[in-house]
C-alpha atoms as a PDB file:
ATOM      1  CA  UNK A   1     -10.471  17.855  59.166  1.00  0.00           C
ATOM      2  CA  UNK A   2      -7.005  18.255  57.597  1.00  0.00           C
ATOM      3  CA  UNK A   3      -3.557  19.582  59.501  1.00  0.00           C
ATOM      4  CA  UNK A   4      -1.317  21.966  57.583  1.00  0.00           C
ATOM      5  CA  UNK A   5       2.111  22.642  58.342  1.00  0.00           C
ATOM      6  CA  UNK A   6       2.567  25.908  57.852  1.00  0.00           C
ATOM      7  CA  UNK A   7       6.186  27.843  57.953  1.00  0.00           C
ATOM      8  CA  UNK A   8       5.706  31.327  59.625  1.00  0.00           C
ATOM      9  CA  UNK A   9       8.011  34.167  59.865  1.00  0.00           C
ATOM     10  CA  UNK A  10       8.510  36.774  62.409  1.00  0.00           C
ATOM     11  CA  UNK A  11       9.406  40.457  60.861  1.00  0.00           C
ATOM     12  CA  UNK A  12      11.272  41.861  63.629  1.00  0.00           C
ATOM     13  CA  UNK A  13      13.516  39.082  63.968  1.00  0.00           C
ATOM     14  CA  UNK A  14      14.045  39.288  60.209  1.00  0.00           C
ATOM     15  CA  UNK A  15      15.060  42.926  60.790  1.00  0.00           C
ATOM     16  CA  UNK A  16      17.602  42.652  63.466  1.00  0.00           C
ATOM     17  CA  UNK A  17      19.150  38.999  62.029  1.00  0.00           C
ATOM     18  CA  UNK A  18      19.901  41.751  58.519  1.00  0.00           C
ATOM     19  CA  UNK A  19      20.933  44.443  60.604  1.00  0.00           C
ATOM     20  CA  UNK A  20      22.977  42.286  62.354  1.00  0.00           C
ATOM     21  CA  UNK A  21      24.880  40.683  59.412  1.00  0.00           C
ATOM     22  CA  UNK A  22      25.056  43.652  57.929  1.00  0.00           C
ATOM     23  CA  UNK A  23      27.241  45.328  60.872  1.00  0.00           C
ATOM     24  CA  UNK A  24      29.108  41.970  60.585  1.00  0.00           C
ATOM     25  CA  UNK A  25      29.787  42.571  56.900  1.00  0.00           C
ATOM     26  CA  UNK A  26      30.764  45.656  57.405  1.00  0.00           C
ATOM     27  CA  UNK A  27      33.180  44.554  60.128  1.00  0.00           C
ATOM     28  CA  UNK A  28      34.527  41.971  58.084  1.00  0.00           C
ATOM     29  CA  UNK A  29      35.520  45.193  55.242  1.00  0.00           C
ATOM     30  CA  UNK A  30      36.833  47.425  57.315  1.00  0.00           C
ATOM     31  CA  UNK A  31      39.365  44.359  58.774  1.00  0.00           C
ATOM     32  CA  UNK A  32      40.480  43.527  55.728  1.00  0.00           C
ATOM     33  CA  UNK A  33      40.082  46.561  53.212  1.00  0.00           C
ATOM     34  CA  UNK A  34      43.448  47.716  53.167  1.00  0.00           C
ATOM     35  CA  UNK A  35      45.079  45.064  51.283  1.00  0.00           C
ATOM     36  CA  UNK A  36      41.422  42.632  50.768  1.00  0.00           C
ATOM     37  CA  UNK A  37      42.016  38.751  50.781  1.00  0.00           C
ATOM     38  CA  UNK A  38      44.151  37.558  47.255  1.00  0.00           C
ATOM     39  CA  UNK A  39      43.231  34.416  47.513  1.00  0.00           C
ATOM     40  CA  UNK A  40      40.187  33.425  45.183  1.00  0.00           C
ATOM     41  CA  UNK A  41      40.119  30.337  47.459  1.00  0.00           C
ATOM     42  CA  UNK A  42      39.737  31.679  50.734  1.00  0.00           C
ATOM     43  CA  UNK A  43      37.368  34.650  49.407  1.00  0.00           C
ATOM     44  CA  UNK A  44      35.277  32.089  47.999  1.00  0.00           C
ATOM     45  CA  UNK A  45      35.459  29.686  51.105  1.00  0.00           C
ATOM     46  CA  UNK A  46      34.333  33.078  53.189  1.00  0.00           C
ATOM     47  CA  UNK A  47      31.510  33.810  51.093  1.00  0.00           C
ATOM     48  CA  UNK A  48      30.134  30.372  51.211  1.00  0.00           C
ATOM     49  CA  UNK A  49      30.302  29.963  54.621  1.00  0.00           C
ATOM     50  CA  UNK A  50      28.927  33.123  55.170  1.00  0.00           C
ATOM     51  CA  UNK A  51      25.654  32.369  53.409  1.00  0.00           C
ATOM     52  CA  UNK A  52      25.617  29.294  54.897  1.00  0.00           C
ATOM     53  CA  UNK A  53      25.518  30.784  58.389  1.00  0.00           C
ATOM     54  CA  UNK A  54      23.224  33.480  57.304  1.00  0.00           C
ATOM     55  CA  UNK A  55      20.848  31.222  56.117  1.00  0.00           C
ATOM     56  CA  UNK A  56      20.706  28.879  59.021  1.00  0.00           C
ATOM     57  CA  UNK A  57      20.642  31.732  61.420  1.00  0.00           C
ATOM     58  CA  UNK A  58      17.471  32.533  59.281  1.00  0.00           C
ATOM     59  CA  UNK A  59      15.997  29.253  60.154  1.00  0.00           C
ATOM     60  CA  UNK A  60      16.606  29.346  63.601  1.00  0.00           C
ATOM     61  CA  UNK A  61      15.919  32.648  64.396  1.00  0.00           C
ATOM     62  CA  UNK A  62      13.417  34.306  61.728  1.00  0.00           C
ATOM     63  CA  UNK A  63      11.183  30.818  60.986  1.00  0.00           C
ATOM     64  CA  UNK A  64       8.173  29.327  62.870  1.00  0.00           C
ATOM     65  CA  UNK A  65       6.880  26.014  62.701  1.00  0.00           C
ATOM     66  CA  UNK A  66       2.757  25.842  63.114  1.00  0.00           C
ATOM     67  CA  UNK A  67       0.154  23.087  62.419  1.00  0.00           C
ATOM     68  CA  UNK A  68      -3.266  24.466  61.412  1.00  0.00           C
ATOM     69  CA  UNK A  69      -6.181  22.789  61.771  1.00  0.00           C
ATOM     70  CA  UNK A  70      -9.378  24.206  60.088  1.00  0.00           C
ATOM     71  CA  UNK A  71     -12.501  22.380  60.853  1.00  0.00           C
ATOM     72  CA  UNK A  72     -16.322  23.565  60.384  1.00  0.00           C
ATOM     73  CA  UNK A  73     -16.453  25.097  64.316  1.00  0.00           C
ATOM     74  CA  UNK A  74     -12.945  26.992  64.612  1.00  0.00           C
ATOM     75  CA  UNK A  75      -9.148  27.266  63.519  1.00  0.00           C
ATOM     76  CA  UNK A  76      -6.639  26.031  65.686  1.00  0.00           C
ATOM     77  CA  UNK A  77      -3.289  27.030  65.709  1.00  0.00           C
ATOM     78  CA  UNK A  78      -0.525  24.800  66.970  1.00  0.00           C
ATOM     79  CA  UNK A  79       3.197  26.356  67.313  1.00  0.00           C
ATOM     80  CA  UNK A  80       5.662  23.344  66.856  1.00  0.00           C
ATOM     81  CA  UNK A  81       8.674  25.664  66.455  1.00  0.00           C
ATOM     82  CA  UNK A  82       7.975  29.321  67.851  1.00  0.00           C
ATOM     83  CA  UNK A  83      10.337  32.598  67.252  1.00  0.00           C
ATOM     84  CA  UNK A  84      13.067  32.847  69.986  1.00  0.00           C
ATOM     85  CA  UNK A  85      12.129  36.094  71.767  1.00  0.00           C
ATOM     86  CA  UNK A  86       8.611  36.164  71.142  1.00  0.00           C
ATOM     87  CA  UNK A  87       5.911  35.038  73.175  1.00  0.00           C
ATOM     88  CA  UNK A  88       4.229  32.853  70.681  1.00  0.00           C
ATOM     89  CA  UNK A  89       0.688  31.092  71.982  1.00  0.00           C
ATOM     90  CA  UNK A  90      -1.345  28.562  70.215  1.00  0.00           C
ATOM     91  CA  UNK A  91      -4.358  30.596  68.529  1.00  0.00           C
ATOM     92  CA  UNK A  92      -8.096  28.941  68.494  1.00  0.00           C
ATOM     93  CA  UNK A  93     -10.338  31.103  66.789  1.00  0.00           C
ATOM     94  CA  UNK A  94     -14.044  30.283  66.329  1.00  0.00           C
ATOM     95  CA  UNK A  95     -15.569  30.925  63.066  1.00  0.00           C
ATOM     96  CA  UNK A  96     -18.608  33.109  64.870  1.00  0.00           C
ATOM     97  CA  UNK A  97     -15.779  35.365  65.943  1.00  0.00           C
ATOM     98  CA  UNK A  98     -14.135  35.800  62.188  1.00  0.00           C
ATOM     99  CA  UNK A  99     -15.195  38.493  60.333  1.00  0.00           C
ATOM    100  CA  UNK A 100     -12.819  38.561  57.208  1.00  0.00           C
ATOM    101  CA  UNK A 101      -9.939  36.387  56.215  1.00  0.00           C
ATOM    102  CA  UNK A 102      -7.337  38.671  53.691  1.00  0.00           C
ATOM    103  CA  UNK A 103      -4.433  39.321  52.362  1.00  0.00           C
ATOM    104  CA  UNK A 104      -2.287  42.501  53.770  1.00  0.00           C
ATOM    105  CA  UNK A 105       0.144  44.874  51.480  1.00  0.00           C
ATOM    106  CA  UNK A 106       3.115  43.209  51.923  1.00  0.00           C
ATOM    107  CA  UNK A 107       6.009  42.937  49.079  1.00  0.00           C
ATOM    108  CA  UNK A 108       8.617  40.009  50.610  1.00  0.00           C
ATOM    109  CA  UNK A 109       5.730  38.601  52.293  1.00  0.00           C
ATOM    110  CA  UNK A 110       2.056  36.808  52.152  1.00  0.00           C
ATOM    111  CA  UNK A 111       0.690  39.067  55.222  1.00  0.00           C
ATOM    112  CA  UNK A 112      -2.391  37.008  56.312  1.00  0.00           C
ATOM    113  CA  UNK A 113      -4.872  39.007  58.140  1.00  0.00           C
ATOM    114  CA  UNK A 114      -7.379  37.626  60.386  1.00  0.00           C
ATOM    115  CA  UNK A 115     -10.056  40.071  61.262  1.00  0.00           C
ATOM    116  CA  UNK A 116     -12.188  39.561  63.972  1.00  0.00           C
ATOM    117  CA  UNK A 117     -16.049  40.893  65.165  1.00  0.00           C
ATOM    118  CA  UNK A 118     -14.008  42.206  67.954  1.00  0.00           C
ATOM    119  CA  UNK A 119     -12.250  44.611  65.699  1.00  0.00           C
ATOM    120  CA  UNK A 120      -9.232  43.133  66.119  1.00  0.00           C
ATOM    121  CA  UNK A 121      -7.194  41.296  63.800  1.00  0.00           C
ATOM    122  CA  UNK A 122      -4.753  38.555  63.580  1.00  0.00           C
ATOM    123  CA  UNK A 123      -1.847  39.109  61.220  1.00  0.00           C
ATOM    124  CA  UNK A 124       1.020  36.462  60.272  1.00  0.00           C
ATOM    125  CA  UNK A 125       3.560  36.506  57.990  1.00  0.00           C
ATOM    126  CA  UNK A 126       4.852  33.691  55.639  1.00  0.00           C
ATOM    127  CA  UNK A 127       7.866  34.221  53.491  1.00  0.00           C
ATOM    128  CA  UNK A 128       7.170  33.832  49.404  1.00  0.00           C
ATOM    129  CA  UNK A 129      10.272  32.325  49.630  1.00  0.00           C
ATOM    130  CA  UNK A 130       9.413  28.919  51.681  1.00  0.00           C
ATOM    131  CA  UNK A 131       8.553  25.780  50.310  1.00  0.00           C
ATOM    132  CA  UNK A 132       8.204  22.793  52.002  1.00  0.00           C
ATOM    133  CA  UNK A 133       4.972  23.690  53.651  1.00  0.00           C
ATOM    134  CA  UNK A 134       1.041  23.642  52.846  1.00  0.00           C
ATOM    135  CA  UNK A 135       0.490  27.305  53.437  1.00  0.00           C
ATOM    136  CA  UNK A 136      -1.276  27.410  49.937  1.00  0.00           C
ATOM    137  CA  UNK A 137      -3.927  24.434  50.355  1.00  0.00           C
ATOM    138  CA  UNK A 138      -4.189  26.330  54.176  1.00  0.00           C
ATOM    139  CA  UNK A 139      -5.174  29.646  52.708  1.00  0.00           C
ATOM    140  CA  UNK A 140      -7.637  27.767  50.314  1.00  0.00           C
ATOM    141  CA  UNK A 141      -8.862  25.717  52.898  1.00  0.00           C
ATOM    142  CA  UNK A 142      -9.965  29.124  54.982  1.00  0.00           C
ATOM    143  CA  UNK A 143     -11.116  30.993  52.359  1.00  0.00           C
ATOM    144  CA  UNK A 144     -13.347  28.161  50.920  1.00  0.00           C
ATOM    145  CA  UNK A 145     -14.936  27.661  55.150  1.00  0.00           C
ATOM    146  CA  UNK A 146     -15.483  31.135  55.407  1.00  0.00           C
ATOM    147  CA  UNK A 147     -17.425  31.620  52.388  1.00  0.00           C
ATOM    148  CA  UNK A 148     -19.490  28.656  53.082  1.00  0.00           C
ATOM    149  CA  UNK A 149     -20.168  30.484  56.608  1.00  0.00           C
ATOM    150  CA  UNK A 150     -21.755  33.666  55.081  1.00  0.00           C
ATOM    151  CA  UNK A 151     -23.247  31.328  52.746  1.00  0.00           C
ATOM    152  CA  UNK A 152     -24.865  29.829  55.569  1.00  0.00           C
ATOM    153  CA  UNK A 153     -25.410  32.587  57.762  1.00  0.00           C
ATOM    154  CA  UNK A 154     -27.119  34.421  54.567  1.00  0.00           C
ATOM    155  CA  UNK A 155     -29.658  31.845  53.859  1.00  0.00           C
ATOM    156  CA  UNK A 156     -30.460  31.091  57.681  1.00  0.00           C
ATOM    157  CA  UNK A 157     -31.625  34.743  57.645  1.00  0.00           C
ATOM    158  CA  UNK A 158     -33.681  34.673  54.363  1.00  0.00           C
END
């Protein structure tokens, strides 16, 4: 039984943290378009600290912080870091109750989608972006459990 720290991201968050520096940005042209800023310095001090801001404001607001466990008998779910805004619970999930584990159509994103006998389906979102975290030995560490479940569940009912 391994933990993997995983790095989750919550769409809507993502959305209004853009939309949100983008009517900043915006702001920020329409104070200073009629002459601009002439100083390559201070444009360039701007833009830095801009990004920097933006991307912090990323971390704190957009990323999630989550320790998987996958064992034989479930998948557990830890949030160490949840989205601000959200109600974010730990997930345990039993492998009897997992249907399918796949990816999702998703461009920016690896969409992982958890489908369940129930019909329902779990779906989380990790950016291609991060690094830092074990969301790829995760995903194999799923995929290879589940298959060995049908595998199982196959020959127990030849």
């Amino acid at each position: 039984m391994t933990i993997y720290k995983v790095k989750l991201v919550s769409q809507t968050n993502a959305i209004f943290l853009i939309i949100f520096l983008l009517a900043v940005y915006m702001g920020g042209v329409f104070l200073f378009s009629p002459h601009g800023i002439h100083n390559l310095f201070l444009t360039l001090l701007i833009v830095g600290v801009s990004f920097a801001i933006a991307y912090f404001l990323w971390q704190i607001l957009v990323t999630g912080k989550t320790e998987w466990t996958v064992s034989d008998t479930e998948i557990n779910m830890v949030w160490k870091k949840s989205f601000p805004f959200a109600n974010s619970e730990d997930i345990i999930i039993k492998w009897s109750e997992v249907k399918n584990i796949r990816r999702g159509a998703d461009l920016h994103y690896y969409n992982l989608k958890i489908d369940l006998v129930s019909g329902k389906a779990i779906t989380l979102y990790h950016d291609t972006l991060t690094t830092g975290d074990d969301f790829q030995e995760c995903l194999k560490a799923l995929y290879s459990t589940l298959e060995n479940k049908k595998r199982q569940s196959t020959e127990s009912l030849a």
